[in-house]
N, C-alpha and C. Protein backbone atom coordinates (compact mmCIF):
# COMPACT_ATOMS: atom_id res chain seq x y z
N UNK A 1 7.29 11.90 33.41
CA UNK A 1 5.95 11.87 32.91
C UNK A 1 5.95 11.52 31.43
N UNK A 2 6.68 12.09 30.99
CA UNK A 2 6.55 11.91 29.25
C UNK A 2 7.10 10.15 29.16
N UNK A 3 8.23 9.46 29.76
CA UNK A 3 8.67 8.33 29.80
C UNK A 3 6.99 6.85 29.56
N UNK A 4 6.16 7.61 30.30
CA UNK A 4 5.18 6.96 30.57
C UNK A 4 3.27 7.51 29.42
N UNK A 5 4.05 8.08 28.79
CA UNK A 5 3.09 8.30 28.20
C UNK A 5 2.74 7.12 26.96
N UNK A 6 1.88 7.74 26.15
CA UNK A 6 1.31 6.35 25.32
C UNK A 6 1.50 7.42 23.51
N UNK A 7 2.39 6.35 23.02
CA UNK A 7 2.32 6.49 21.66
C UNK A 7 1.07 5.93 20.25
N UNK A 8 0.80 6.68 19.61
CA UNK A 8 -0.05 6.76 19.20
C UNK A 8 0.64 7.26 17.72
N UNK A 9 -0.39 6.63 16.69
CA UNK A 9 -0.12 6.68 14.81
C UNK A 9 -1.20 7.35 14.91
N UNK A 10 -1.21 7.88 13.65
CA UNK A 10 -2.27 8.96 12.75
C UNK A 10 -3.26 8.01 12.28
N UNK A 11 -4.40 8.60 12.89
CA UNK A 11 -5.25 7.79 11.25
C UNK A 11 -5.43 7.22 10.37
N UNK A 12 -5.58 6.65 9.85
CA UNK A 12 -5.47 6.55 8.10
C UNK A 12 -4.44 6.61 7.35
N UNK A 13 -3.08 7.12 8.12
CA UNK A 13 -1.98 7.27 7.34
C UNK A 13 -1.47 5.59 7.31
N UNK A 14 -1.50 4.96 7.82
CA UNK A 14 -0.43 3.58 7.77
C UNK A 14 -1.52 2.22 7.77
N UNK A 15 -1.69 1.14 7.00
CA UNK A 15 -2.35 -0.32 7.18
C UNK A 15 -1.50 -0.67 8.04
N UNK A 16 -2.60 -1.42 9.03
CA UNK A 16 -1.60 -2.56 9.99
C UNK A 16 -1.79 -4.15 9.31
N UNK A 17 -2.56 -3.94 8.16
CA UNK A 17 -2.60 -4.96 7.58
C UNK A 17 -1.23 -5.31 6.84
N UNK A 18 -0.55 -6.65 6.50
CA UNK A 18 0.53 -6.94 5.67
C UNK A 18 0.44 -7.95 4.55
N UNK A 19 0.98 -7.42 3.85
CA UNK A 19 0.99 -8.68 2.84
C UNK A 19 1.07 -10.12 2.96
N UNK A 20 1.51 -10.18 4.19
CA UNK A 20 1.71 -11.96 4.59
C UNK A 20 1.02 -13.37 4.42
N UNK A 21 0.82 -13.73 3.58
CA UNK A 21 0.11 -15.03 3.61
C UNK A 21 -0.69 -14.83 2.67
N UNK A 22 -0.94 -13.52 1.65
CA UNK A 22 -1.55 -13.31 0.75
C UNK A 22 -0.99 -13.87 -0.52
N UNK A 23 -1.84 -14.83 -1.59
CA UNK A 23 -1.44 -15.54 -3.06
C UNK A 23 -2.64 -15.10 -3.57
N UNK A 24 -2.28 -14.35 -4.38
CA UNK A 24 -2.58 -13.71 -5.64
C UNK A 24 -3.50 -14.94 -6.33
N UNK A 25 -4.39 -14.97 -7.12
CA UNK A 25 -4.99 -15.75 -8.23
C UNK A 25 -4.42 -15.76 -9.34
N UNK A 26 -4.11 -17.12 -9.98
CA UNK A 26 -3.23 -16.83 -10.89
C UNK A 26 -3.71 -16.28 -12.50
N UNK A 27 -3.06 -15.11 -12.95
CA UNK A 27 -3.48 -14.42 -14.26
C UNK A 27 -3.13 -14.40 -15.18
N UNK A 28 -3.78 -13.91 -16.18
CA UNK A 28 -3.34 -13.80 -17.72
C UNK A 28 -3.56 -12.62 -18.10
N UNK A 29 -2.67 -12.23 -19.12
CA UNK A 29 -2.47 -10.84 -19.55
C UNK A 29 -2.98 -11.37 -21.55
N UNK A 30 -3.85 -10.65 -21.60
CA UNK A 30 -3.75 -10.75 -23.24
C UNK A 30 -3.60 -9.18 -24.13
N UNK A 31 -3.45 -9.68 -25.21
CA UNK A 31 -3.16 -8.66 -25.85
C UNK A 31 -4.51 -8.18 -27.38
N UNK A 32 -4.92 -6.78 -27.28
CA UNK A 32 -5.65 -7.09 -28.43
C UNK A 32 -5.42 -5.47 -29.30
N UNK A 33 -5.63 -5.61 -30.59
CA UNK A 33 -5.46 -4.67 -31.48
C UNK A 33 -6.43 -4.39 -32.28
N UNK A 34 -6.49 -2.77 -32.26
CA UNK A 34 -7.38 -2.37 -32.68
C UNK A 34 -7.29 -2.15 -33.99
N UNK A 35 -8.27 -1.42 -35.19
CA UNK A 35 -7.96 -1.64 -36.27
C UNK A 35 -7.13 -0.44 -37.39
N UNK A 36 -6.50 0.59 -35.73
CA UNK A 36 -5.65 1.35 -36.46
C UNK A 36 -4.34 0.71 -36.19
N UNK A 37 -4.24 0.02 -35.15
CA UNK A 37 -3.07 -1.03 -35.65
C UNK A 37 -2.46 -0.86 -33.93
N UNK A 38 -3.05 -0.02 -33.32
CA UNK A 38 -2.57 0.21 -31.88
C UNK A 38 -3.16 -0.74 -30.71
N UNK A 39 -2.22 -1.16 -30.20
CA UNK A 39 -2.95 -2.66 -29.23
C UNK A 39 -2.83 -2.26 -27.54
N UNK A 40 -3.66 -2.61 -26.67
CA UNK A 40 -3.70 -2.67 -25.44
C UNK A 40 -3.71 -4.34 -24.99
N UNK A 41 -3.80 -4.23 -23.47
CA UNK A 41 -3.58 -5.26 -23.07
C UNK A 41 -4.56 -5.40 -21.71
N UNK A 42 -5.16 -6.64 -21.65
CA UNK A 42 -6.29 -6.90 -20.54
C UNK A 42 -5.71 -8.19 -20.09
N UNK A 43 -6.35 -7.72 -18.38
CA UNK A 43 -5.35 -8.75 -17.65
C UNK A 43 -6.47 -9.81 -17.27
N UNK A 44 -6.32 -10.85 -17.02
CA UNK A 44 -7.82 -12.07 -16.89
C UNK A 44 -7.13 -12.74 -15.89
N UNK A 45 -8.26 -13.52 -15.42
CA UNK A 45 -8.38 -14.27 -14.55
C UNK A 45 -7.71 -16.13 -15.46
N UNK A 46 -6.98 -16.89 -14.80
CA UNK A 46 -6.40 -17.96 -15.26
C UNK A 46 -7.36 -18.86 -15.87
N UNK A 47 -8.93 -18.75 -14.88
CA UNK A 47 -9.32 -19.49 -15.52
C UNK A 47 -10.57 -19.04 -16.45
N UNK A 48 -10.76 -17.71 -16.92
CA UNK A 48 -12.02 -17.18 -17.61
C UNK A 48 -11.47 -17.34 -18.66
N UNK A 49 -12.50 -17.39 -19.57
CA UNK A 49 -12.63 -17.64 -21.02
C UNK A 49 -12.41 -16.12 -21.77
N UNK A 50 -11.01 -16.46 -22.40
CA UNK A 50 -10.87 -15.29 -23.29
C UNK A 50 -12.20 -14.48 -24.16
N UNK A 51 -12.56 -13.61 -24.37
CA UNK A 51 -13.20 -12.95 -25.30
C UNK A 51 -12.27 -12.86 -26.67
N UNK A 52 -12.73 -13.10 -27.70
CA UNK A 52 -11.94 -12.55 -28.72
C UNK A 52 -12.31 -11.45 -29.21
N UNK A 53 -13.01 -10.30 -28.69
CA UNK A 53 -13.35 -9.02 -29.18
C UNK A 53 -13.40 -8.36 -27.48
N UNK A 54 -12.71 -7.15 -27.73
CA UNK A 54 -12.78 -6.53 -26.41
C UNK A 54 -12.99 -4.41 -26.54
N UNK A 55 -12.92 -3.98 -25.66
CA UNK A 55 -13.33 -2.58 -26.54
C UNK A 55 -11.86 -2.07 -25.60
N UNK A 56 -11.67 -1.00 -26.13
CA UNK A 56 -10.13 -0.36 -25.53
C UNK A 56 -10.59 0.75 -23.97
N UNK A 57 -10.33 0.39 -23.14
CA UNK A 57 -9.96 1.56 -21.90
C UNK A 57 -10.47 2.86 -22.59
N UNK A 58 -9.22 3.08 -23.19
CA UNK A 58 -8.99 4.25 -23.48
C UNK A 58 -9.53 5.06 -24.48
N UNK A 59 -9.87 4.58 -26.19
CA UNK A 59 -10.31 4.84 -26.94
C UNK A 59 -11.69 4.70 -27.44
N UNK A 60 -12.56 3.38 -26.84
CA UNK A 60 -13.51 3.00 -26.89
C UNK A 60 -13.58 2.03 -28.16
N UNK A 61 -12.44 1.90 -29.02
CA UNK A 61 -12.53 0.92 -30.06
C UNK A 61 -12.71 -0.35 -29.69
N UNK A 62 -12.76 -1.59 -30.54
CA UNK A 62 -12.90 -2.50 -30.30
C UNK A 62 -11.58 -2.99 -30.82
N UNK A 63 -11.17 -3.87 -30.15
CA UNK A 63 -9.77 -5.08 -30.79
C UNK A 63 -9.94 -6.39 -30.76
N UNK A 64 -9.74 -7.10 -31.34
CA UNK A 64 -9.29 -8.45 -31.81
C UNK A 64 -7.78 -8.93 -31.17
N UNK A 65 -8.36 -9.99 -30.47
CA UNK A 65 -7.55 -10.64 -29.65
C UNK A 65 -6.21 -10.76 -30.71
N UNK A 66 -4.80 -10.83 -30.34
CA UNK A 66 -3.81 -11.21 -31.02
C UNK A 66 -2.95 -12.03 -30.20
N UNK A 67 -2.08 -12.95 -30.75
CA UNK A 67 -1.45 -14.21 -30.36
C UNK A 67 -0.02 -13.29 -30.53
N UNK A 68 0.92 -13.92 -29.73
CA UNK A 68 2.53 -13.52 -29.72
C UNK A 68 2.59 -13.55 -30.63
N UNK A 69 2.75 -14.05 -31.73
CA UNK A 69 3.27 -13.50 -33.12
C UNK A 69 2.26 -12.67 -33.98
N UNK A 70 1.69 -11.78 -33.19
CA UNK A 70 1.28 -11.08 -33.94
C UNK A 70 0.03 -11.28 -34.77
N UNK A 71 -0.72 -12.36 -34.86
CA UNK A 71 -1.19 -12.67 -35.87
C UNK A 71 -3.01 -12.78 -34.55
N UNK A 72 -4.27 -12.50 -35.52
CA UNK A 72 -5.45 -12.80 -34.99
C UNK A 72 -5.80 -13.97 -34.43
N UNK A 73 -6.26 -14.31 -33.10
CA UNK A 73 -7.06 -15.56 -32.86
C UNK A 73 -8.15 -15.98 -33.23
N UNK A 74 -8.59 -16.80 -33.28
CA UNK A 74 -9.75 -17.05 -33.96
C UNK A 74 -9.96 -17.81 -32.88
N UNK A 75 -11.38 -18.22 -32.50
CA UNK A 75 -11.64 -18.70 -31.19
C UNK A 75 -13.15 -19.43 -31.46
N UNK A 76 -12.72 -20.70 -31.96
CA UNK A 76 -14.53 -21.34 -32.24
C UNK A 76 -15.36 -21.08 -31.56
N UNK A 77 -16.06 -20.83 -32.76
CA UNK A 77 -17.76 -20.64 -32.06
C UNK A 77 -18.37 -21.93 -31.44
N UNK A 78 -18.89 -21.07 -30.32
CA UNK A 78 -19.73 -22.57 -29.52
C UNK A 78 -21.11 -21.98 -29.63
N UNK A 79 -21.83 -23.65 -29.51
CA UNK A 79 -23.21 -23.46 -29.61
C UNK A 79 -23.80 -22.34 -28.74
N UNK A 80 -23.81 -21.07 -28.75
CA UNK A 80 -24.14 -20.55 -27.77
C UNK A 80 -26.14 -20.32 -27.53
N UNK A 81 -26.67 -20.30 -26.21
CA UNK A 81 -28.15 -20.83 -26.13
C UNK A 81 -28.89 -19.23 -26.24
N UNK A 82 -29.45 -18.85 -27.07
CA UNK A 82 -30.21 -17.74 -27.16
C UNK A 82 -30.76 -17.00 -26.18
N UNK A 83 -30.88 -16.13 -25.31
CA UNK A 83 -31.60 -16.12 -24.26
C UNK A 83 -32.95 -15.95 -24.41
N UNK A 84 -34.05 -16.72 -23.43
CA UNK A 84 -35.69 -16.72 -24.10
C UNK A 84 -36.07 -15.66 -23.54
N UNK A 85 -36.73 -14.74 -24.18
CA UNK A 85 -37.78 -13.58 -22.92
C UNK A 85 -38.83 -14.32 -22.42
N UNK A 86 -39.38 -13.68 -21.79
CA UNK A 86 -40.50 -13.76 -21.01
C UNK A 86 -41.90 -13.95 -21.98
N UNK A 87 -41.54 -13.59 -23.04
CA UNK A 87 -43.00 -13.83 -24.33
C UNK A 87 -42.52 -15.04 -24.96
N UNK A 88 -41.46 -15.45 -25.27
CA UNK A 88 -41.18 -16.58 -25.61
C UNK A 88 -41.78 -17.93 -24.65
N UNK A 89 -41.13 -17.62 -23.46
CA UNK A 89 -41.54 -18.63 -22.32
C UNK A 89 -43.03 -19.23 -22.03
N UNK A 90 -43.35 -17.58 -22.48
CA UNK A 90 -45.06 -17.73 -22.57
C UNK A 90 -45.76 -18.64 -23.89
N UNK A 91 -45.33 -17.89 -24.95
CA UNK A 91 -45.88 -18.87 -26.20
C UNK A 91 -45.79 -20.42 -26.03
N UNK A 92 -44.71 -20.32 -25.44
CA UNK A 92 -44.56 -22.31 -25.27
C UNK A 92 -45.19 -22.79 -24.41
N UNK A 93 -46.10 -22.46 -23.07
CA UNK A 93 -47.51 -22.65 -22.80
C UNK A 93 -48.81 -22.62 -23.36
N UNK A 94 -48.73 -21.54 -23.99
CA UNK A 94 -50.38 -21.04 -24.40
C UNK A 94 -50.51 -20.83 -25.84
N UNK A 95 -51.60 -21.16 -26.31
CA UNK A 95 -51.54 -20.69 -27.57
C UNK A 95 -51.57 -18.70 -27.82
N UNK A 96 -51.76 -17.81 -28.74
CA UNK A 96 -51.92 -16.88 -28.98
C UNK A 96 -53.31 -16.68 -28.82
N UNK A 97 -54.07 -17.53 -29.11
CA UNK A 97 -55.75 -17.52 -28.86
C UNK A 97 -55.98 -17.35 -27.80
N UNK A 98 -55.38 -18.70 -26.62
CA UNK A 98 -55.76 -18.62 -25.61
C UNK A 98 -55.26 -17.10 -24.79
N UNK A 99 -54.03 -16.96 -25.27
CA UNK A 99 -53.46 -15.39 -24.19
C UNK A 99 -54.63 -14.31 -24.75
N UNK A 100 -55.32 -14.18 -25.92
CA UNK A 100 -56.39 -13.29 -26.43
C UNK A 100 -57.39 -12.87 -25.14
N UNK A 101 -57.99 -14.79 -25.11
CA UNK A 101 -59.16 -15.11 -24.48
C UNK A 101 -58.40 -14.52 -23.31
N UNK A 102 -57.44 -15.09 -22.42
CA UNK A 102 -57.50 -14.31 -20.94
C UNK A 102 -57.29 -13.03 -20.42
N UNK A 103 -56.47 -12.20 -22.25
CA UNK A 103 -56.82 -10.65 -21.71
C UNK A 103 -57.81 -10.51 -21.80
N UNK A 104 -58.65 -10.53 -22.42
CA UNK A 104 -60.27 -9.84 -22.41
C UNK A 104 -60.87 -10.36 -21.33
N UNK A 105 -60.46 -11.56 -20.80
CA UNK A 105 -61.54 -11.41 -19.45
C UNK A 105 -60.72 -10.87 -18.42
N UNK A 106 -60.14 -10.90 -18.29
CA UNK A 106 -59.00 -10.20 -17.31
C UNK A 106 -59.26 -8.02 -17.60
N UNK A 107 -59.40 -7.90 -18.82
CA UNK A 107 -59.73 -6.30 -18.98
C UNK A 107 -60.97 -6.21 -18.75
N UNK A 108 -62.34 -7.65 -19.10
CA UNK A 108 -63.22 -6.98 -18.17
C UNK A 108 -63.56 -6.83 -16.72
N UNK A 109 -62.42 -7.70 -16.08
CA UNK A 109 -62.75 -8.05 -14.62
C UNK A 109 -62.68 -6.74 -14.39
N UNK A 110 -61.51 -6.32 -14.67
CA UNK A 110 -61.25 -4.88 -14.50
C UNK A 110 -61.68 -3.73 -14.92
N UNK A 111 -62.34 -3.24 -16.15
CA UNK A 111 -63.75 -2.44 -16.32
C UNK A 111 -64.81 -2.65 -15.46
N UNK A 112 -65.48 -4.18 -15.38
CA UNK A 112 -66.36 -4.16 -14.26
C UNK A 112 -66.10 -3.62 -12.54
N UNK A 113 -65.29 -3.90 -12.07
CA UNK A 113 -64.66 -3.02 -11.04
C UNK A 113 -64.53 -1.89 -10.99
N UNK A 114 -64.60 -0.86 -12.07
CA UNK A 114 -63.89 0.21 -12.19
C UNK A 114 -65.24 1.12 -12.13
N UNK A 115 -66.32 -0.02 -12.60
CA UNK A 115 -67.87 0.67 -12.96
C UNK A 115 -67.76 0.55 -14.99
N UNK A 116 -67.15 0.59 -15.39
CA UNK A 116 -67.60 0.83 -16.46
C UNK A 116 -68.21 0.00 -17.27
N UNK A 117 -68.50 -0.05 -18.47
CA UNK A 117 -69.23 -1.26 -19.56
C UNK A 117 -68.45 -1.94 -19.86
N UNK A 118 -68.49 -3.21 -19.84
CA UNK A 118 -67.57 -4.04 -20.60
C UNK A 118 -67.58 -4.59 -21.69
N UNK A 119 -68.32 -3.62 -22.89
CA UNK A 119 -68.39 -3.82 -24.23
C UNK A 119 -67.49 -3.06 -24.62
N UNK A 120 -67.45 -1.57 -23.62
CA UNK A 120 -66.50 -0.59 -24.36
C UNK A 120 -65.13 -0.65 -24.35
């Protein structure tokens, strides 16, 4: 009887998954120092764009990217595009007059609905 019985794994204890056929993305490790002089290290993606300011895991400081010898990167500035809000987006339609004119009729549509005067 036992010859014929059925074997069986635990739970959760073992993946039947394997590493096989799995390639990694290829990475970069940089290095940055903070300004008590103690440096960590952040691992990136091959092809993302370094930051040259990063804040530490551990300490919450900020570091400055550093190059193998030790020394700061400097990393040109690019034109970078401001982001517009939503009042910006707006001004570049309408004048300030005109957004005036359509709250007030827009607050009286809505006083008149409400019952009230629309002087007050």
């Amino acid at each position: 009887m036992a010859d014929r019985s059925l074997r069986g794994m635990r739970l959760g204890s073992q993946s039947l998954q394997s590493e096989e056929g799995v390639t990694f993305s290829p990475r970069i490790t940089s290095t940055y120092q903070m300004s008590d002089g103690m440096t960590f290290e952040v691992t990136f993606s091959a092809d993302a764009e370094i930051p040259q300011v990063w804040e530490s895991p551990k300490s919450g400081q900020e570091g400055i990217l550093i190059a193998a010898d030790g020394k700061p990167v400097v990393i040109e500035a690019t034109d970078q595009k401001v982001p517009r809000t939503h009042w910006d987006m707006l001004l570049e339609r309408r004048t300030r007059d005109e957004l005036e004119e359509l709250l007030n009729e827009r607050l009286g549509y809505l006083r008149a609905r409400k019952g009230q005067k629309v002087g007050a």
